[in-house]
C-alpha atoms as a PDB file:
ATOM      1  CA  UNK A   1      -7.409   6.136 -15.370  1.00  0.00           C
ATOM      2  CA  UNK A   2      -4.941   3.407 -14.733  1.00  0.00           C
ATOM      3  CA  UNK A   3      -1.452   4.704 -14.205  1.00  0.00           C
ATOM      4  CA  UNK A   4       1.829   2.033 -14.067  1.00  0.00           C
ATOM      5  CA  UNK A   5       4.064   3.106 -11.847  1.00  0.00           C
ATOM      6  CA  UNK A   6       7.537   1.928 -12.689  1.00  0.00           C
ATOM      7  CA  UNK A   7       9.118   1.101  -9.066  1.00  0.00           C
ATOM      8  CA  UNK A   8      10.867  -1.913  -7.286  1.00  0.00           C
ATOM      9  CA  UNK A   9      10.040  -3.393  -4.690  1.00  0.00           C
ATOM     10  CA  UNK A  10      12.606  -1.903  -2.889  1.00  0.00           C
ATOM     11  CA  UNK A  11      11.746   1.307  -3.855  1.00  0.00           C
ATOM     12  CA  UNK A  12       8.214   0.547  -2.322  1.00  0.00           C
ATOM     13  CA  UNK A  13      10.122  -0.683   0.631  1.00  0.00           C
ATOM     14  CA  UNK A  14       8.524  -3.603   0.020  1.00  0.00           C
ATOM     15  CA  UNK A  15      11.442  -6.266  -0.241  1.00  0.00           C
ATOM     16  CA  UNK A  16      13.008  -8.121   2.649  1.00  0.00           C
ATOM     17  CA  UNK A  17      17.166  -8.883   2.168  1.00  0.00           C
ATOM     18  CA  UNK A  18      16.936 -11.477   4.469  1.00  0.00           C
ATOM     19  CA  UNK A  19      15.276 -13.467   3.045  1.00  0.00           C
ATOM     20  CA  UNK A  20      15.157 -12.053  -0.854  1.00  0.00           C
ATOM     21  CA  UNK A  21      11.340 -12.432  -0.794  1.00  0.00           C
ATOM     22  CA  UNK A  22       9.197  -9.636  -1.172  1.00  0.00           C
ATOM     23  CA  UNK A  23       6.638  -8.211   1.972  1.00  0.00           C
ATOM     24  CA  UNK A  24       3.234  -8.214   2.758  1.00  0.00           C
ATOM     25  CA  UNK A  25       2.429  -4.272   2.619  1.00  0.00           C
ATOM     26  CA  UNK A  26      -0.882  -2.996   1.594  1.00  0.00           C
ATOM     27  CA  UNK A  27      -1.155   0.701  -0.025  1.00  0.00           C
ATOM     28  CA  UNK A  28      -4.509   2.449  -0.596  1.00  0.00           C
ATOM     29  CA  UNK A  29      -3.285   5.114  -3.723  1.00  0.00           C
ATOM     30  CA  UNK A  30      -5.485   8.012  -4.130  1.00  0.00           C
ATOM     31  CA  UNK A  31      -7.026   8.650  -7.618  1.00  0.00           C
ATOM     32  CA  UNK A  32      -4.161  11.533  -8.150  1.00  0.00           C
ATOM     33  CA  UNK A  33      -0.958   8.630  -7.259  1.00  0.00           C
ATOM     34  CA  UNK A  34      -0.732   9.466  -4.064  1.00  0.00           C
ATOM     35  CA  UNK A  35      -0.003   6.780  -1.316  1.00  0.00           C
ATOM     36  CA  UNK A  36      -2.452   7.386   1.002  1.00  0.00           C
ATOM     37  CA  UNK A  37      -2.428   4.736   3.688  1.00  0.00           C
ATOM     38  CA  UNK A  38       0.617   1.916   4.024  1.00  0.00           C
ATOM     39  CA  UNK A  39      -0.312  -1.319   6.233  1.00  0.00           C
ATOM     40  CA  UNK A  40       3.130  -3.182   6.298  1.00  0.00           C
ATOM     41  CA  UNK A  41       3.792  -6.457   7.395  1.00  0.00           C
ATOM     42  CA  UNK A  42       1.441  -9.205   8.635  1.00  0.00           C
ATOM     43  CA  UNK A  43      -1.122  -6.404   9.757  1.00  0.00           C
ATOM     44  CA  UNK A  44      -1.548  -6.049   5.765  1.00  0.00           C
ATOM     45  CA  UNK A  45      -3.786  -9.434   6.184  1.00  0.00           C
ATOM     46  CA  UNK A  46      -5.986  -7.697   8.031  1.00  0.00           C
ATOM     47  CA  UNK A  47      -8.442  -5.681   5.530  1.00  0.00           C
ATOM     48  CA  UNK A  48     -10.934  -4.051   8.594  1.00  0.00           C
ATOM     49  CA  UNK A  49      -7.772  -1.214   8.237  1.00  0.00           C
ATOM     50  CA  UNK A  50      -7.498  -0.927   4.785  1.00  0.00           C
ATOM     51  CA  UNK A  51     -11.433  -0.301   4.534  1.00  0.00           C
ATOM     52  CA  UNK A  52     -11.211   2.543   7.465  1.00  0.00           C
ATOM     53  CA  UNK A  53      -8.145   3.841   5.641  1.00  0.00           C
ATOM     54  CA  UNK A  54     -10.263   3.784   2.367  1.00  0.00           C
ATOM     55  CA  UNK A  55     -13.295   4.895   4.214  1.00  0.00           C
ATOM     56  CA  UNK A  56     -11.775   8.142   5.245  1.00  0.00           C
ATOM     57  CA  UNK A  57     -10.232   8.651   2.079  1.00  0.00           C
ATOM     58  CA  UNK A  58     -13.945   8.904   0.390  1.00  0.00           C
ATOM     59  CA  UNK A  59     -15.223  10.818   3.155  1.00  0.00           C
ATOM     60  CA  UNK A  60     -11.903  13.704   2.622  1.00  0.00           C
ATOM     61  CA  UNK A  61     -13.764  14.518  -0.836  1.00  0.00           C
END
């Protein structure tokens, strides 16, 4: 089931002031909406983190 979850960017903490652009953040959200894993920043380029993160996740069931 695909849920829309009405946030802003901000909300997500995913919106720099600076510079009024949004960030680079990866989130892995569980099948219940819960945020499970957060990789912020240029780190979020780097998917080897996001698959442990999503790895661990499957293996928790």
């Amino acid at each position: 089931m695909i849920r829309t979850l009405a946030l802003t960017l901000r909300q997500w903490g995913a919106w720099d002031d600076t510079w009024n652009l949004p960030k680079r953040i990866t989130f892995v959200v569980d099948r219940t909406g819960h945020v499970r894993y957060v990789e912020p920043g240029t780190l979020a380029i780097e998917t080897d983190r996001t698959l442990d993160a999503l790895t661990k996740l499957a293996r928790a069931k």
